[in-house]
N, C-alpha and C. Protein backbone atom coordinates (compact mmCIF):
# COMPACT_ATOMS: atom_id res chain seq x y z
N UNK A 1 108.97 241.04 -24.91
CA UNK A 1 109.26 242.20 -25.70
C UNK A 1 110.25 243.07 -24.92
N UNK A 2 111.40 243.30 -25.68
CA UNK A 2 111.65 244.33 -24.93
C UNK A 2 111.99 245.76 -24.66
N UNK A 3 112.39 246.14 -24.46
CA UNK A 3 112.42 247.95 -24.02
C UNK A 3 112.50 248.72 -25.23
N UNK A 4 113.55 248.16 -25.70
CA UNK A 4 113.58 248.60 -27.26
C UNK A 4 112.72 248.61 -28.08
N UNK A 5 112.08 247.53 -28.18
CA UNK A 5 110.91 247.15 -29.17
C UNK A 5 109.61 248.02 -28.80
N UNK A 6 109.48 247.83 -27.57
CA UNK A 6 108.24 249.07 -26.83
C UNK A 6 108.70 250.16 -27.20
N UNK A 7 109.14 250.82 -27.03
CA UNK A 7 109.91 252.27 -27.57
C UNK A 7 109.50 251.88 -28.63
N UNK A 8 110.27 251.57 -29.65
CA UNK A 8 109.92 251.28 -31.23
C UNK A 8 108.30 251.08 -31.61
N UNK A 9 107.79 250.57 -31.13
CA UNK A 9 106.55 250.56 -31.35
C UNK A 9 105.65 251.72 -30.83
N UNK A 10 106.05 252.08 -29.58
CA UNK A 10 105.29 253.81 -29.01
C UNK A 10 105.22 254.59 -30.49
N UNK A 11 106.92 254.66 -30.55
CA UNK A 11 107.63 255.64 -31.76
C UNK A 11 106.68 255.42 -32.86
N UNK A 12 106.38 254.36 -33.51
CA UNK A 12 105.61 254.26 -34.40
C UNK A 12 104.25 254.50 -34.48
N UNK A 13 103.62 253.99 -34.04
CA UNK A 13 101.99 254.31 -33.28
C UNK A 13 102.17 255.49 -33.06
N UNK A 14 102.79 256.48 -32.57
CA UNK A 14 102.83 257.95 -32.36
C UNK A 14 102.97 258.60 -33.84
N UNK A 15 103.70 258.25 -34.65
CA UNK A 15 103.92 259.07 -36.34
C UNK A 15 102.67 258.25 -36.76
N UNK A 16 102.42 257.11 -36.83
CA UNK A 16 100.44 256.79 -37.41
C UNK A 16 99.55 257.85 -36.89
N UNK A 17 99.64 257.83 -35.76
CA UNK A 17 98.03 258.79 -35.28
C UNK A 17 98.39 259.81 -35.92
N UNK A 18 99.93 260.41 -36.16
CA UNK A 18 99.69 262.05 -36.60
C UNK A 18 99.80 262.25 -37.74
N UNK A 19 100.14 261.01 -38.76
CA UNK A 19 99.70 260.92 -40.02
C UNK A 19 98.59 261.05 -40.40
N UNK A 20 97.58 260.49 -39.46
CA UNK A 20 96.25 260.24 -39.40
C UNK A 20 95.52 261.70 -39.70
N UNK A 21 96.38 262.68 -38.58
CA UNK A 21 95.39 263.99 -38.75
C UNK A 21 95.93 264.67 -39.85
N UNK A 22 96.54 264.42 -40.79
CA UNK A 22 96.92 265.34 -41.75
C UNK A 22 96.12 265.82 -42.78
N UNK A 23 95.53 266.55 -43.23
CA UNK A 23 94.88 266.91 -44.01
C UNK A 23 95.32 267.27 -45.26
N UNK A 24 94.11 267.14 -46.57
CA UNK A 24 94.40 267.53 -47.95
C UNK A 24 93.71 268.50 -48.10
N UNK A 25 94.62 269.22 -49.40
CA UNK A 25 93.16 270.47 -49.81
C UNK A 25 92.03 270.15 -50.23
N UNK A 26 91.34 270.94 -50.89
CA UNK A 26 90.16 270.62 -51.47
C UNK A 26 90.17 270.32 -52.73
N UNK A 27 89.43 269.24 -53.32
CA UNK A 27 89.75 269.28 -54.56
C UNK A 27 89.01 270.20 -55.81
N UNK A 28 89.18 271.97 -55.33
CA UNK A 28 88.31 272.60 -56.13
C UNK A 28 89.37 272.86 -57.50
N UNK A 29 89.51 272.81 -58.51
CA UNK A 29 90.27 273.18 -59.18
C UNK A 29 89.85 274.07 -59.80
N UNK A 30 90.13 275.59 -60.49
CA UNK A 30 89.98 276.89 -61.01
C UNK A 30 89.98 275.96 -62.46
N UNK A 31 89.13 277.23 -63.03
CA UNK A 31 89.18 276.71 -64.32
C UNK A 31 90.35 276.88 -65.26
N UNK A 32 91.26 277.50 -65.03
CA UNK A 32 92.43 278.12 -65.53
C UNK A 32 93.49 277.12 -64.65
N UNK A 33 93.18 276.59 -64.47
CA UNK A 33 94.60 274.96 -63.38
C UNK A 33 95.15 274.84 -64.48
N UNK A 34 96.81 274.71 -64.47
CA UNK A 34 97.78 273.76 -65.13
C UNK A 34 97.23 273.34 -65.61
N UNK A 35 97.38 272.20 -67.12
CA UNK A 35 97.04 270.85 -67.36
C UNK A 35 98.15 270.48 -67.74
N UNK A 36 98.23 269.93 -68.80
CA UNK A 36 99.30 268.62 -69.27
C UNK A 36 100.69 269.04 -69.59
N UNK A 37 100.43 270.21 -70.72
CA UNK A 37 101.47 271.21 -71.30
C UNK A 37 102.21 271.90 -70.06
N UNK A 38 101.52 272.48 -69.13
CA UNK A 38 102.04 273.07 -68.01
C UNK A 38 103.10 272.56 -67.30
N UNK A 39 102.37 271.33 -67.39
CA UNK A 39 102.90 270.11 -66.30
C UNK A 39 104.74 269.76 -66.93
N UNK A 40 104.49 269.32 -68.42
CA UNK A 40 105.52 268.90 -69.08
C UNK A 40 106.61 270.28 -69.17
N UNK A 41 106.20 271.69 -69.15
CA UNK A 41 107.05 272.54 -69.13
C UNK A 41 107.69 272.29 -67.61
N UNK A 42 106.68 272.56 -66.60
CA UNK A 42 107.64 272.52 -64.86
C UNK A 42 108.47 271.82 -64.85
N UNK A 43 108.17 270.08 -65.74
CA UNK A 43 108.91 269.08 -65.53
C UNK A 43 110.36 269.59 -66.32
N UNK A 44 110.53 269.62 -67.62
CA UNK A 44 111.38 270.61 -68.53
C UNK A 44 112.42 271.50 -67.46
N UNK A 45 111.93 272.46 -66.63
CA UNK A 45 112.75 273.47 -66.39
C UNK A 45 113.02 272.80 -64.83
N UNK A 46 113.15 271.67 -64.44
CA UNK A 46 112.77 271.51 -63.02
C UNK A 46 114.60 271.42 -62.35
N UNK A 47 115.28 271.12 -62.91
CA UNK A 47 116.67 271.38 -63.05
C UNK A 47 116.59 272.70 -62.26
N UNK A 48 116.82 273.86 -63.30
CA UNK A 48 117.24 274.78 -62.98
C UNK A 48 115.96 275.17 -62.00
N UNK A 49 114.75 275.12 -61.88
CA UNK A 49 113.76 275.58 -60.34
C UNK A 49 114.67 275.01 -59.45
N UNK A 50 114.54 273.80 -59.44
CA UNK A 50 115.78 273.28 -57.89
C UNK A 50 116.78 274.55 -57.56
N UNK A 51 117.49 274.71 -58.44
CA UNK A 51 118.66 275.53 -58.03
C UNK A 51 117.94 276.81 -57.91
N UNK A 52 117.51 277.47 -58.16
CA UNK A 52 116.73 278.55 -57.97
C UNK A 52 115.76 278.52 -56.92
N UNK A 53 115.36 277.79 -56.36
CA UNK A 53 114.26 277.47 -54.92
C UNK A 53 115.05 277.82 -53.74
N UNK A 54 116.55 277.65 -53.87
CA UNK A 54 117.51 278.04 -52.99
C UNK A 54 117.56 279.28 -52.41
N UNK A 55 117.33 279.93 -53.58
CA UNK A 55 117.22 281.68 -53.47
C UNK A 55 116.73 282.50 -53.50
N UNK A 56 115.14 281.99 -53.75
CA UNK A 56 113.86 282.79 -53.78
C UNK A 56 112.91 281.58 -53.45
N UNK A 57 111.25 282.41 -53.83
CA UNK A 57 110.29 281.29 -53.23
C UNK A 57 109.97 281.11 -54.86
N UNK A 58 110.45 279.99 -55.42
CA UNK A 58 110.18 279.41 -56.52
C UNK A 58 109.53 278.19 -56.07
N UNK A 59 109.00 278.07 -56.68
CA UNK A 59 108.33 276.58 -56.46
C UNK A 59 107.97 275.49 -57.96
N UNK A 60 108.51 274.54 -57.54
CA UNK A 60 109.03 273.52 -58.84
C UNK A 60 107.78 272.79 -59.38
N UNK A 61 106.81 272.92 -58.77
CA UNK A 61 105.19 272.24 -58.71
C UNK A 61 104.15 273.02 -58.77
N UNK A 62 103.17 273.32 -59.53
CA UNK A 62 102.21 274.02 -59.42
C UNK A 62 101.22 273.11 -58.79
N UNK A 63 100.14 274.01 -57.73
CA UNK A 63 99.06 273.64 -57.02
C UNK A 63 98.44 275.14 -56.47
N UNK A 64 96.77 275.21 -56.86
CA UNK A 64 96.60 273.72 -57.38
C UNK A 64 96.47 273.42 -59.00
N UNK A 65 96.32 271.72 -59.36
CA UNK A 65 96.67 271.89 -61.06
C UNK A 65 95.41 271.08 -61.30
N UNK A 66 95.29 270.39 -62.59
CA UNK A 66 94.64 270.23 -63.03
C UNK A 66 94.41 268.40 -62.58
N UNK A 67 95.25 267.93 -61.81
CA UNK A 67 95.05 266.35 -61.49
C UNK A 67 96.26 265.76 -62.12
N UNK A 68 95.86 264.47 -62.51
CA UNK A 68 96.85 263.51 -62.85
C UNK A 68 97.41 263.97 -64.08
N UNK A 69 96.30 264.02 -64.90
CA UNK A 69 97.03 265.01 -66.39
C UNK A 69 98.03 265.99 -66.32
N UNK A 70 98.38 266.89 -65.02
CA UNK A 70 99.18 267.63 -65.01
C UNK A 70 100.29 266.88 -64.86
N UNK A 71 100.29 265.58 -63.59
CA UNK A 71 101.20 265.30 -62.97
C UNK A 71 101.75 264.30 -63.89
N UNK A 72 101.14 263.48 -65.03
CA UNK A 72 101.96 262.99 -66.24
C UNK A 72 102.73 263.62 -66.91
N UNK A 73 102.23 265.27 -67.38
CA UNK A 73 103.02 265.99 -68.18
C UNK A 73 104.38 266.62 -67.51
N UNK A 74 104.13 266.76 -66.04
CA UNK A 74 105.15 266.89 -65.11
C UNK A 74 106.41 265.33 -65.12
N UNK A 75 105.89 264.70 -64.80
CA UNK A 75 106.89 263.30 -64.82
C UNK A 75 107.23 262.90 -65.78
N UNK A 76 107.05 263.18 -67.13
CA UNK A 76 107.46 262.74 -68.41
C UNK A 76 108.67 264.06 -68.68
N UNK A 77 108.24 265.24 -68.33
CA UNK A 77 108.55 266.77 -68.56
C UNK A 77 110.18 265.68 -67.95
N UNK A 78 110.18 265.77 -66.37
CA UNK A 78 111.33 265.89 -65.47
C UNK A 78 112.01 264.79 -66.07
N UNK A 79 111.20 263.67 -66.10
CA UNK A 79 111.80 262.70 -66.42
C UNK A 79 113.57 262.53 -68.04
N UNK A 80 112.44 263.39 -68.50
CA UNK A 80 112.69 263.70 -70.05
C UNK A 80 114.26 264.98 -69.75
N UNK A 81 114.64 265.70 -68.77
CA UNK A 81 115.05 266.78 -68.19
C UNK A 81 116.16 265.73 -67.82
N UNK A 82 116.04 265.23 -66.60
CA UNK A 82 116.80 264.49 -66.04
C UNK A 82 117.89 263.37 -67.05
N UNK A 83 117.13 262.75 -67.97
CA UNK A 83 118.16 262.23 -68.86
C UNK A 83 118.58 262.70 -69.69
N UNK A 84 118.42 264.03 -69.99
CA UNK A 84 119.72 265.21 -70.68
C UNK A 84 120.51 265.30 -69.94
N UNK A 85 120.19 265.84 -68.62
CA UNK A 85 121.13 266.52 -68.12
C UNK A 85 121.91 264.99 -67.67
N UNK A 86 121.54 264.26 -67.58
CA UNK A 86 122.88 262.59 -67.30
C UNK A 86 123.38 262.61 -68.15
N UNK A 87 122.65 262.56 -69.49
CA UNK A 87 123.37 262.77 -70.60
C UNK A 87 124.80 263.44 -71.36
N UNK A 88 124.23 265.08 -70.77
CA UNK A 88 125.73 266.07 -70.86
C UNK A 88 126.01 265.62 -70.45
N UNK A 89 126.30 265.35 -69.06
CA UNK A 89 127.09 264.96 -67.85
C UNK A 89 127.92 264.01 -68.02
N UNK A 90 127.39 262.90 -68.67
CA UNK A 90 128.00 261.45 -69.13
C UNK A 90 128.83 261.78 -70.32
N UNK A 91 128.95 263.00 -70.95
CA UNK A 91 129.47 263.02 -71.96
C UNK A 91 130.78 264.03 -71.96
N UNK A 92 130.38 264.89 -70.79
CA UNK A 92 132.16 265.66 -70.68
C UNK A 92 133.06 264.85 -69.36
């Protein structure tokens, strides 16, 4: 093995263990969390949050939300966002 590869492998084994300690929140969710609709609006406006996160503390994601249901209505939302805006784009 050599020098390189040891290095490379330290390097790695060192970002595992501290992956290792990373922690999640809790999964308490408020009864008032995002759900689906929420989700599909963030996704909707997520365009213009990007550009706006630049310049204030906007944040393009709500947490905490309601789970996966949010995060469908979010990825369909952006998804759905994103091929307009290719769309204009592709078209002027």
């Amino acid at each position: 093995m050599t020098r390189l590869d040891k290095k490379s492998l330290l390097v790695f084994t060192l970002i595992v263990v501290l992956a290792g300690c990373a922690t999640q929140p809790v999964n308490e969710y408020p009864a008032d969390a995002p759900g689906f609709f929420s989700g599909l609006w963030h996704g909707l406006v997520l365009p213009i949050s990007i550009v706006f996160s630049f310049f204030g503390e906007i944040r393009i994601y709500a947490f905490p939300n309601s789970g996966w249901f949010y995060d469908l209505g979010f990825v369909i939302g952006a998804g759905f966002s994103i091929l307009m805006t290719l769309a204009v784009v592709a078209e002027s």
